[in-house]
N, C-alpha and C. Protein backbone atom coordinates (compact mmCIF):
# COMPACT_ATOMS: atom_id res chain seq x y z
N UNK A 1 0.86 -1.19 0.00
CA UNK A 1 0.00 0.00 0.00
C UNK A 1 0.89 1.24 0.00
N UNK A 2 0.76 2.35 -0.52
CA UNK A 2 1.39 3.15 -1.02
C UNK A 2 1.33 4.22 0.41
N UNK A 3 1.75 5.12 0.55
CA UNK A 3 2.07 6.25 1.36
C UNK A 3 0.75 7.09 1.80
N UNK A 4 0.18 7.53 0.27
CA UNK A 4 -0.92 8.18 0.79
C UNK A 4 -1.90 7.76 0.99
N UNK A 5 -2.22 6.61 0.49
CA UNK A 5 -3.31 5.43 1.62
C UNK A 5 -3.53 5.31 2.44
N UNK A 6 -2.23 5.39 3.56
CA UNK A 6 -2.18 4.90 4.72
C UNK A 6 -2.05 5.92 5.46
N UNK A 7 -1.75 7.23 4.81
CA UNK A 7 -2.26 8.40 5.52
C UNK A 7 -3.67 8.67 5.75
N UNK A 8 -4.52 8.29 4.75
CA UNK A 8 -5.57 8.80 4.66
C UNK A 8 -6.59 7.45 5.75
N UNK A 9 -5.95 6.47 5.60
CA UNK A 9 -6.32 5.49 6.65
C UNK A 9 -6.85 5.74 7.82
N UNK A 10 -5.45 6.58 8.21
CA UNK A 10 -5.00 6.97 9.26
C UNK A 10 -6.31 8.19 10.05
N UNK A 11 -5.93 9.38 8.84
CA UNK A 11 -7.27 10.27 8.87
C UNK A 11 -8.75 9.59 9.52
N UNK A 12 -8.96 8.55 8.35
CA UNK A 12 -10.37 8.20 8.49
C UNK A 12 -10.92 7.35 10.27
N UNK A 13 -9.54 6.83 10.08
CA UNK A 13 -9.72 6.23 11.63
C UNK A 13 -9.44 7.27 12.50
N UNK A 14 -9.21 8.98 12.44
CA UNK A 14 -9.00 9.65 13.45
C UNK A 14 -7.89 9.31 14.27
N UNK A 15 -6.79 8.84 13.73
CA UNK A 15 -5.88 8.36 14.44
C UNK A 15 -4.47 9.82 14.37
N UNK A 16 -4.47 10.86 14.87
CA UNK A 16 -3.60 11.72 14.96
C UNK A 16 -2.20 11.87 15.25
N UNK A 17 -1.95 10.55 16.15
CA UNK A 17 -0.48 10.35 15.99
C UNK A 17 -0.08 9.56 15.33
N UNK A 18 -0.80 8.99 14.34
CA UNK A 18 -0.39 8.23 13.45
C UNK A 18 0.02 9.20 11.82
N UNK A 19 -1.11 10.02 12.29
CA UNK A 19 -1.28 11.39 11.03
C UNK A 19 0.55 12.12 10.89
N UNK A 20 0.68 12.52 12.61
CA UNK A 20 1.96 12.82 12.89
C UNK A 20 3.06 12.24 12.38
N UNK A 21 2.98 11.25 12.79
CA UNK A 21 4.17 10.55 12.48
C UNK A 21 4.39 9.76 11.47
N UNK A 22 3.53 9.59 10.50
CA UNK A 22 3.95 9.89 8.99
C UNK A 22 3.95 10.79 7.86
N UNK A 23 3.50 12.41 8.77
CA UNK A 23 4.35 13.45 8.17
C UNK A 23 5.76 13.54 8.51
N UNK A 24 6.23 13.26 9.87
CA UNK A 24 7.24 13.46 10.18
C UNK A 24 8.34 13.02 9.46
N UNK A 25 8.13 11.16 8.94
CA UNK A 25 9.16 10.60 8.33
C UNK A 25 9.00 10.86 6.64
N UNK A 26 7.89 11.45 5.86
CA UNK A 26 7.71 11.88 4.43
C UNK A 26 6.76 13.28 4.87
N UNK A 27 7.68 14.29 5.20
CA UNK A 27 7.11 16.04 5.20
C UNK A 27 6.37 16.25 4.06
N UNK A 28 6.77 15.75 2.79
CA UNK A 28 5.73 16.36 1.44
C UNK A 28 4.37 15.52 1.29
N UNK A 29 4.16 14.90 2.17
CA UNK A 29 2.78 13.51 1.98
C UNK A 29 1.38 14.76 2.77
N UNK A 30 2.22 15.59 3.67
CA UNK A 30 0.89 16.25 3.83
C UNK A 30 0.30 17.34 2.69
N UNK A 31 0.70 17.58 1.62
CA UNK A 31 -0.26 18.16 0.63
C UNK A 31 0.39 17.37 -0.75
N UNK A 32 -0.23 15.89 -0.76
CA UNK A 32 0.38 14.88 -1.26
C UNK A 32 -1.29 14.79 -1.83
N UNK A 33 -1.97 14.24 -2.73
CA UNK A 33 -2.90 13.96 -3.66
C UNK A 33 -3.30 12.45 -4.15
N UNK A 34 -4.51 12.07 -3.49
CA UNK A 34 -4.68 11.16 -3.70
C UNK A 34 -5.76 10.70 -5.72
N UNK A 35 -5.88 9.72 -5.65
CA UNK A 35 -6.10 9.35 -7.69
C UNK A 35 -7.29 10.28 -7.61
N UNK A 36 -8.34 10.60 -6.43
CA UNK A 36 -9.26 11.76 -7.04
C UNK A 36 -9.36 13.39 -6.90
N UNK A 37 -7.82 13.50 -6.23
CA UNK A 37 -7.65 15.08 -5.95
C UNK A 37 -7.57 15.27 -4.94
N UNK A 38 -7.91 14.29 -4.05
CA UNK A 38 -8.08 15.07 -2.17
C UNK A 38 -6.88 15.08 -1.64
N UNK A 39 -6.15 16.36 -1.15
CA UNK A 39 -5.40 16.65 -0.13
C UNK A 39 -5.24 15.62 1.38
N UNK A 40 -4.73 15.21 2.21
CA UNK A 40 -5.20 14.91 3.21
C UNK A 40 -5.86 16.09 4.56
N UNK A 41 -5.81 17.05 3.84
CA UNK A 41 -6.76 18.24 4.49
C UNK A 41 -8.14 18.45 4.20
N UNK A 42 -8.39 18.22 2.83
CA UNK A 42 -9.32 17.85 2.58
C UNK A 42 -10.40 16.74 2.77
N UNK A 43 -9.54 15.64 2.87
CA UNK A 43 -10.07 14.62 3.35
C UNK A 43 -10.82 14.08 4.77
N UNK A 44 -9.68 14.97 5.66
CA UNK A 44 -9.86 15.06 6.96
C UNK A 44 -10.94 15.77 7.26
N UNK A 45 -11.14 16.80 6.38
CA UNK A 45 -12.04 17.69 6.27
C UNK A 45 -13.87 17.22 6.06
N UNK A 46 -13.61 16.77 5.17
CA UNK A 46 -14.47 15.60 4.74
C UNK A 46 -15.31 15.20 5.47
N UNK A 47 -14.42 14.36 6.52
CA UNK A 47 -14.57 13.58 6.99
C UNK A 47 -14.75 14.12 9.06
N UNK A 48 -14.95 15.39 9.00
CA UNK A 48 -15.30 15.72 10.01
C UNK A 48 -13.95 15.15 11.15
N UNK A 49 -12.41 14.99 10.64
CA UNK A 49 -11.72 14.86 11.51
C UNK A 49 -10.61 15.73 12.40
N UNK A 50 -11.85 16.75 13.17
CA UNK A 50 -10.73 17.93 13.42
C UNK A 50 -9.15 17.95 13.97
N UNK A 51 -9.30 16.69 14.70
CA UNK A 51 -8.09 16.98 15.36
C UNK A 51 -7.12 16.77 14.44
N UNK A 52 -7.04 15.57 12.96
CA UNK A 52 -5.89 15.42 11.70
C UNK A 52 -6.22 16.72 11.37
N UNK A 53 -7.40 17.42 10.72
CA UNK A 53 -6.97 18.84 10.27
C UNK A 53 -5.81 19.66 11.23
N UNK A 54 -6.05 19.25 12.50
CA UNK A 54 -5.24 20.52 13.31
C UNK A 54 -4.12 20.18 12.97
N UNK A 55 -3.55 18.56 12.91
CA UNK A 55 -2.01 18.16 12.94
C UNK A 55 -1.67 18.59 11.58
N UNK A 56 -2.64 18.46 10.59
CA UNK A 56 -2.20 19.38 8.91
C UNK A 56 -1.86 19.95 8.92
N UNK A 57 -2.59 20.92 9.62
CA UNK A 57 -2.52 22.62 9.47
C UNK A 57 -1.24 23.22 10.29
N UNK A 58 -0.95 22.34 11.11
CA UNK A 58 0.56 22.41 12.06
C UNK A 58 1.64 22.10 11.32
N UNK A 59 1.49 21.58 10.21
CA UNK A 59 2.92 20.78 9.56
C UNK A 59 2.36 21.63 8.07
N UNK A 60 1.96 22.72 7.65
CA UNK A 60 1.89 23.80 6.92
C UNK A 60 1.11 22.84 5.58
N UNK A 61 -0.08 21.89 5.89
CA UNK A 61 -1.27 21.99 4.60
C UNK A 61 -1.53 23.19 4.40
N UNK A 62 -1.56 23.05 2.81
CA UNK A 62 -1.68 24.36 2.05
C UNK A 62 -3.55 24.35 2.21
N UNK A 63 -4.23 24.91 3.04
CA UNK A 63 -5.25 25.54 3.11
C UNK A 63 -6.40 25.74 1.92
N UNK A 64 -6.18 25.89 0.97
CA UNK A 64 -7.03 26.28 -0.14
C UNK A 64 -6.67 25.60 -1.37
N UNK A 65 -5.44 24.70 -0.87
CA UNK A 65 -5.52 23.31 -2.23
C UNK A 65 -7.11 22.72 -2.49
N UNK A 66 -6.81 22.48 -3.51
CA UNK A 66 -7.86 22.14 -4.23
C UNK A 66 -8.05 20.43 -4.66
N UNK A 67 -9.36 19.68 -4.40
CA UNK A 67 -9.61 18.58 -5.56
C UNK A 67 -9.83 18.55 -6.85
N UNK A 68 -9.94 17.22 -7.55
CA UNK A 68 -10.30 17.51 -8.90
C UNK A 68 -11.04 18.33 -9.45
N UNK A 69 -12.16 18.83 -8.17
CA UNK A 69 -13.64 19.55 -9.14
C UNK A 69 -13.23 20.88 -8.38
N UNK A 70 -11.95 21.00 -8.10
CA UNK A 70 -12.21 22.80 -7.55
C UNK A 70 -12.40 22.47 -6.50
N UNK A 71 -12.80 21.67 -5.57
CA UNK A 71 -13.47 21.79 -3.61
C UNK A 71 -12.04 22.13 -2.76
N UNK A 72 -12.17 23.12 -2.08
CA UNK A 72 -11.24 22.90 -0.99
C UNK A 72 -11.57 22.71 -0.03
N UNK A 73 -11.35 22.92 0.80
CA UNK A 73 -11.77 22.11 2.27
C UNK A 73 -12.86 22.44 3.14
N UNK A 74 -12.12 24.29 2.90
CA UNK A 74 -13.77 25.26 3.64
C UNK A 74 -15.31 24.68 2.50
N UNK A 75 -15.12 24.63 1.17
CA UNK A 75 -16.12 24.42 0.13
C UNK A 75 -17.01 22.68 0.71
N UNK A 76 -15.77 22.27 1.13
CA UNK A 76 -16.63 20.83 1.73
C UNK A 76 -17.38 21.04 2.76
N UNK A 77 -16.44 21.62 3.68
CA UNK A 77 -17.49 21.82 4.68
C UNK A 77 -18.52 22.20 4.75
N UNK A 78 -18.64 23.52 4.37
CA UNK A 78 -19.81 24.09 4.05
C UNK A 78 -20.59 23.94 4.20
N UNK A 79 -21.04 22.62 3.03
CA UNK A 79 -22.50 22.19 2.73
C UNK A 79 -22.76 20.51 3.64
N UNK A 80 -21.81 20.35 4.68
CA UNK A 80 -21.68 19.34 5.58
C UNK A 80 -22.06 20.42 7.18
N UNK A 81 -22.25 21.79 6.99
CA UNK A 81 -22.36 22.17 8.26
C UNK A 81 -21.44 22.46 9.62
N UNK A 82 -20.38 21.65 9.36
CA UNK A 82 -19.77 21.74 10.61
C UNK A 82 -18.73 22.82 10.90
N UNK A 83 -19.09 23.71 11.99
CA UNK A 83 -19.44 24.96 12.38
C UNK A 83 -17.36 25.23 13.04
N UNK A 84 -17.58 24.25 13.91
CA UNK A 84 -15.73 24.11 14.18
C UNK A 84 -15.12 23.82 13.23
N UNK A 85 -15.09 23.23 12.30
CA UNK A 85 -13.98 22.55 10.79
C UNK A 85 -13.82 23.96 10.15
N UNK A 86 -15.14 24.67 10.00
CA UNK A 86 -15.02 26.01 9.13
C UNK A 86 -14.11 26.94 10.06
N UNK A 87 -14.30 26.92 11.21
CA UNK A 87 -14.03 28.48 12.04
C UNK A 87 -11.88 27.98 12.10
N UNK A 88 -11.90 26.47 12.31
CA UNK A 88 -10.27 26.60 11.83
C UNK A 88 -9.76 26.64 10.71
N UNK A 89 -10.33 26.40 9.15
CA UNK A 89 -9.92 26.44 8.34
C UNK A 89 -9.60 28.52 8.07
N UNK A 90 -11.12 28.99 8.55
CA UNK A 90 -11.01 30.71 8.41
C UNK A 90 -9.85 31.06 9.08
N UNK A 91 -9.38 30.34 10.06
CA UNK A 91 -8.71 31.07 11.39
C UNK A 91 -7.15 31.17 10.48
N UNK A 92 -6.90 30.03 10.03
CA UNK A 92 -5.79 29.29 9.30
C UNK A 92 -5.75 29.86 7.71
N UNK A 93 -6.92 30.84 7.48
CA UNK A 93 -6.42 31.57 6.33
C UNK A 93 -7.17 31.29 4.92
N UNK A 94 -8.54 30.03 5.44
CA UNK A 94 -8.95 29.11 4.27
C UNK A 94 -9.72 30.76 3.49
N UNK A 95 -9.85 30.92 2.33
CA UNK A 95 -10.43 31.33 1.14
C UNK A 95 -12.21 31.57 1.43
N UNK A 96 -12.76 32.32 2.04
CA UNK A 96 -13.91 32.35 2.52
C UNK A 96 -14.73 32.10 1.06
N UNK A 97 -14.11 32.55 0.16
CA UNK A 97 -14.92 33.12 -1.44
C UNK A 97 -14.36 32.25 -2.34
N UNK A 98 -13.37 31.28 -2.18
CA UNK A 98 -12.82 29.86 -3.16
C UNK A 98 -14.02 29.90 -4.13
N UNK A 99 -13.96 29.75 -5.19
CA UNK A 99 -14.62 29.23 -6.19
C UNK A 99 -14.50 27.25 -6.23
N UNK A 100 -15.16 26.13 -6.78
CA UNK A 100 -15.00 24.99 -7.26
C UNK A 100 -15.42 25.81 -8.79
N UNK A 101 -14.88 24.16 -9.95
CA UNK A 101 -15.24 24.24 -11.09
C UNK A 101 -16.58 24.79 -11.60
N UNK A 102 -17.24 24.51 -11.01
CA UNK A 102 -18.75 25.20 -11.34
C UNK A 102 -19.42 26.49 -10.70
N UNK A 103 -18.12 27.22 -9.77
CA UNK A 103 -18.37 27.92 -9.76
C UNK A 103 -18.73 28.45 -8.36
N UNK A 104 -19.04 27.18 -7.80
CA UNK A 104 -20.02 27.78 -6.25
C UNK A 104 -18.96 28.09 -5.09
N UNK A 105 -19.21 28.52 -4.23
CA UNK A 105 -18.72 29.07 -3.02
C UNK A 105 -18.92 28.42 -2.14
N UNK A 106 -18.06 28.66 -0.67
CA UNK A 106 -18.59 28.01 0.40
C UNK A 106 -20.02 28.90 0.82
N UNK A 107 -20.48 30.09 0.25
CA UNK A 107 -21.49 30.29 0.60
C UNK A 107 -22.74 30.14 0.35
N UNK A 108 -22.32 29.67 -0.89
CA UNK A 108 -23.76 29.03 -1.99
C UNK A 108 -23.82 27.60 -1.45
N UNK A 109 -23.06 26.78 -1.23
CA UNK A 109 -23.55 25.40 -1.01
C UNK A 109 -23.64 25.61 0.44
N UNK A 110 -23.59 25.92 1.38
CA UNK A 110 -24.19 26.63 2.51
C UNK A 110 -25.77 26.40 2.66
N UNK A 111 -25.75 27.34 1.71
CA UNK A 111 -27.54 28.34 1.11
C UNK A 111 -27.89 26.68 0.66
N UNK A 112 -27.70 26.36 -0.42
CA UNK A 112 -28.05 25.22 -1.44
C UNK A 112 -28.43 24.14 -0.17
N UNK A 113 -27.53 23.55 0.60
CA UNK A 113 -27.90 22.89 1.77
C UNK A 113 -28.64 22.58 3.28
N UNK A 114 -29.23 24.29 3.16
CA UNK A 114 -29.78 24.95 4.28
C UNK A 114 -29.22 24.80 5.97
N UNK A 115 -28.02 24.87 5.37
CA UNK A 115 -26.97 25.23 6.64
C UNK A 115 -26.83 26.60 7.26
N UNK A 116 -27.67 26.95 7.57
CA UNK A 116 -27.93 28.76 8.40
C UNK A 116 -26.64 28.75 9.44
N UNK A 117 -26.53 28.14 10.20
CA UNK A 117 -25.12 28.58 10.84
C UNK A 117 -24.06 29.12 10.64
N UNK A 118 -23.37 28.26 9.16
CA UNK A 118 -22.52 28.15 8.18
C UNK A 118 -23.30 29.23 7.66
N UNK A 119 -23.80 29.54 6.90
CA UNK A 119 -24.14 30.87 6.41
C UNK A 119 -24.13 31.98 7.46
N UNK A 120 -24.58 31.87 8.24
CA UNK A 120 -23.95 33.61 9.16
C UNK A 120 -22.47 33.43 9.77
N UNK A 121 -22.27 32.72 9.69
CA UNK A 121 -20.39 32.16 9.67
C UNK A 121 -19.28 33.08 8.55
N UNK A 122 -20.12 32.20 7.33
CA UNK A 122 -19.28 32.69 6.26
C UNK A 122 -19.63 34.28 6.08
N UNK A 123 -20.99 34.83 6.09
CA UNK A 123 -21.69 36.05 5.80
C UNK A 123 -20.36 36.88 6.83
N UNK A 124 -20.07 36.37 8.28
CA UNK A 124 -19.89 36.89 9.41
C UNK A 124 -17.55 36.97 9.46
N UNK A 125 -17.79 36.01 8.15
CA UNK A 125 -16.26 36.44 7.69
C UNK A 125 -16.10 36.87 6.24
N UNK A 126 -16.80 37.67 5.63
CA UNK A 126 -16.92 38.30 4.59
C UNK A 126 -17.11 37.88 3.44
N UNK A 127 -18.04 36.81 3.72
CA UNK A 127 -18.02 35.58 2.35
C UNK A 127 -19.17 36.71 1.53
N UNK A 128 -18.31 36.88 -0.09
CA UNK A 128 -19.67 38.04 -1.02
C UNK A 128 -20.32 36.84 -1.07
N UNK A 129 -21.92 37.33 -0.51
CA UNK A 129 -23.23 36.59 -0.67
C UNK A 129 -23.84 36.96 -2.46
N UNK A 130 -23.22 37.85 -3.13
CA UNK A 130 -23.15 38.47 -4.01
C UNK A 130 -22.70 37.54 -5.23
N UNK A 131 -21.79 36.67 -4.93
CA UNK A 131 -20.77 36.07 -6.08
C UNK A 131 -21.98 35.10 -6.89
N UNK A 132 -21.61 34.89 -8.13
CA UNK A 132 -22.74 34.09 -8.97
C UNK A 132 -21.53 32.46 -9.35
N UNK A 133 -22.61 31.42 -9.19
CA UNK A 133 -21.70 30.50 -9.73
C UNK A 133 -21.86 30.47 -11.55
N UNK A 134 -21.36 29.04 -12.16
CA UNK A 134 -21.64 29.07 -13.46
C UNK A 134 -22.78 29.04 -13.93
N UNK A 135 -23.79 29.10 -13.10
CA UNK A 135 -24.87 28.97 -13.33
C UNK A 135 -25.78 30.54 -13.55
N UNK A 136 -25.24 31.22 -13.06
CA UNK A 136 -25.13 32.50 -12.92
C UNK A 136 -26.30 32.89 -11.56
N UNK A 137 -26.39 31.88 -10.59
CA UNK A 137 -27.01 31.79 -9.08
C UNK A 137 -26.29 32.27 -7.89
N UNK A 138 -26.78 32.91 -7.41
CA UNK A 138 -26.17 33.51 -6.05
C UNK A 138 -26.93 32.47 -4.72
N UNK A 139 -26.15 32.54 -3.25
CA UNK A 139 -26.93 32.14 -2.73
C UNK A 139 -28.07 32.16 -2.01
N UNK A 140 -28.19 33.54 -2.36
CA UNK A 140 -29.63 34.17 -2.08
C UNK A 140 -30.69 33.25 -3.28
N UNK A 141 -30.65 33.33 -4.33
CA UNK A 141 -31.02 32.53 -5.29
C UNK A 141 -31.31 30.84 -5.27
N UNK A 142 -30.82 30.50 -4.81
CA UNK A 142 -31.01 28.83 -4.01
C UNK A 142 -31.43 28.83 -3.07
N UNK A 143 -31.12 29.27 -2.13
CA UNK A 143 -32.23 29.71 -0.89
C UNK A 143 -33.51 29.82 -1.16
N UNK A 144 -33.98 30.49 -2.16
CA UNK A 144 -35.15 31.43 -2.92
C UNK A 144 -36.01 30.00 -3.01
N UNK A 145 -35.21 29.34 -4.00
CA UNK A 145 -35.64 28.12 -4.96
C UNK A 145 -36.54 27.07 -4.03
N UNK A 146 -35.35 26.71 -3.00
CA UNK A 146 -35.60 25.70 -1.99
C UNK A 146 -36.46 26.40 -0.96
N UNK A 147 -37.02 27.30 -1.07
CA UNK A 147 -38.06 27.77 0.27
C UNK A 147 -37.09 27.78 2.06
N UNK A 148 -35.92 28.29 1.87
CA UNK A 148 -35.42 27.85 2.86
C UNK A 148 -35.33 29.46 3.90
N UNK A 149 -36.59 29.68 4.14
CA UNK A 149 -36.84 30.94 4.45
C UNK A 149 -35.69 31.53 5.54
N UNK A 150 -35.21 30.62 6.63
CA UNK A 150 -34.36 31.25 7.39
C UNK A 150 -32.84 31.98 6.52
N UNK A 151 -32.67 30.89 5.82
CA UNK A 151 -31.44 31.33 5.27
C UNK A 151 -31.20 32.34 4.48
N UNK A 152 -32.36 32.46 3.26
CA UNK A 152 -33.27 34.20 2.99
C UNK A 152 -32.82 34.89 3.89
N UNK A 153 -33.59 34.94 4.85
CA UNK A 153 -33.08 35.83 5.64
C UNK A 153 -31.94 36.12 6.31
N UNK A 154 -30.95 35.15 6.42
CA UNK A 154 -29.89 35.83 6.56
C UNK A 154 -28.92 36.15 5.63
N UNK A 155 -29.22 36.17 4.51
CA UNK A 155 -28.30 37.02 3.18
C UNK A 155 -29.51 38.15 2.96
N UNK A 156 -30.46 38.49 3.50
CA UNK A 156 -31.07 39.96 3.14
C UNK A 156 -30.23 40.63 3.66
């Protein structure tokens, strides 16, 4: 099994000193790419595993790397909700306004998912509620669609 397998193993089982200590002995494996694009920051990310994000983000994961489709890590979260994963990726510098390939934001798939938290989060670190994806939709605009009246209201 190859290197970044068994990192990401590692991740999925939440195992942090294991995360550690095979950055330690291969330093470039933490923004190392697995066959579909994911970072192991991303992944961790993913996967709701804060404490491997923290050991990432300690051994300098590049923050706003990207997967195949454009997602970075804040963009995953997002539309997964989880309110701590976002507030360290912001803290750590993540891209409030990242675009993916199609365009969307962490604040549109937010909206799109009816994650209101995450939306006065991102709103509350300067995410433009303004930006259009390729679709030419804002996330006021998906909100709209889906009747997701709270979240309306918090991009008025």
């Amino acid at each position: 099994m190859d290197d970044i397998k068994l990192l990401f193993e590692a991740i999925q089982l939440g195992d942090k000193t294991s995360v550690e200590t095979q950055i330690k002995s291969i330093p470039n494996i933490v923004n190392a790419k697995d066959s579909r694009g994911f970072t192991p920051l991303i992944f961790a990310s993913y996967f709701d595993k804060k404490d491997c994000v923290e050991v990432l983000l300690k051994h300098n994961a590049l923050v706003d790397d990207t997967d195949a489709l454009g997602n970075t890590a804040l963009i995953g979260v997002s539309f997964k909700g989880n309110i701590d994963l976002a507030l360290l990726l912001l803290e750590n510098g993540a891209n409030v306004n990242a675009k993916n390939n199609q365009g969307v934001t962490p604040v549109i798939f937010a909206s799109m998912y009816n994650q209101k938290e995450m939306v006065k989060l991102l709103h509350s670190n300067n995410a433009d509620i303004n930006m259009k994806d390729n679709a030419g939709k804002t996330a006021l605009d998906y909100a709209k669609e889906k009747n997701f009246d709270a979240i309306v209201d918090c991009l008025k």
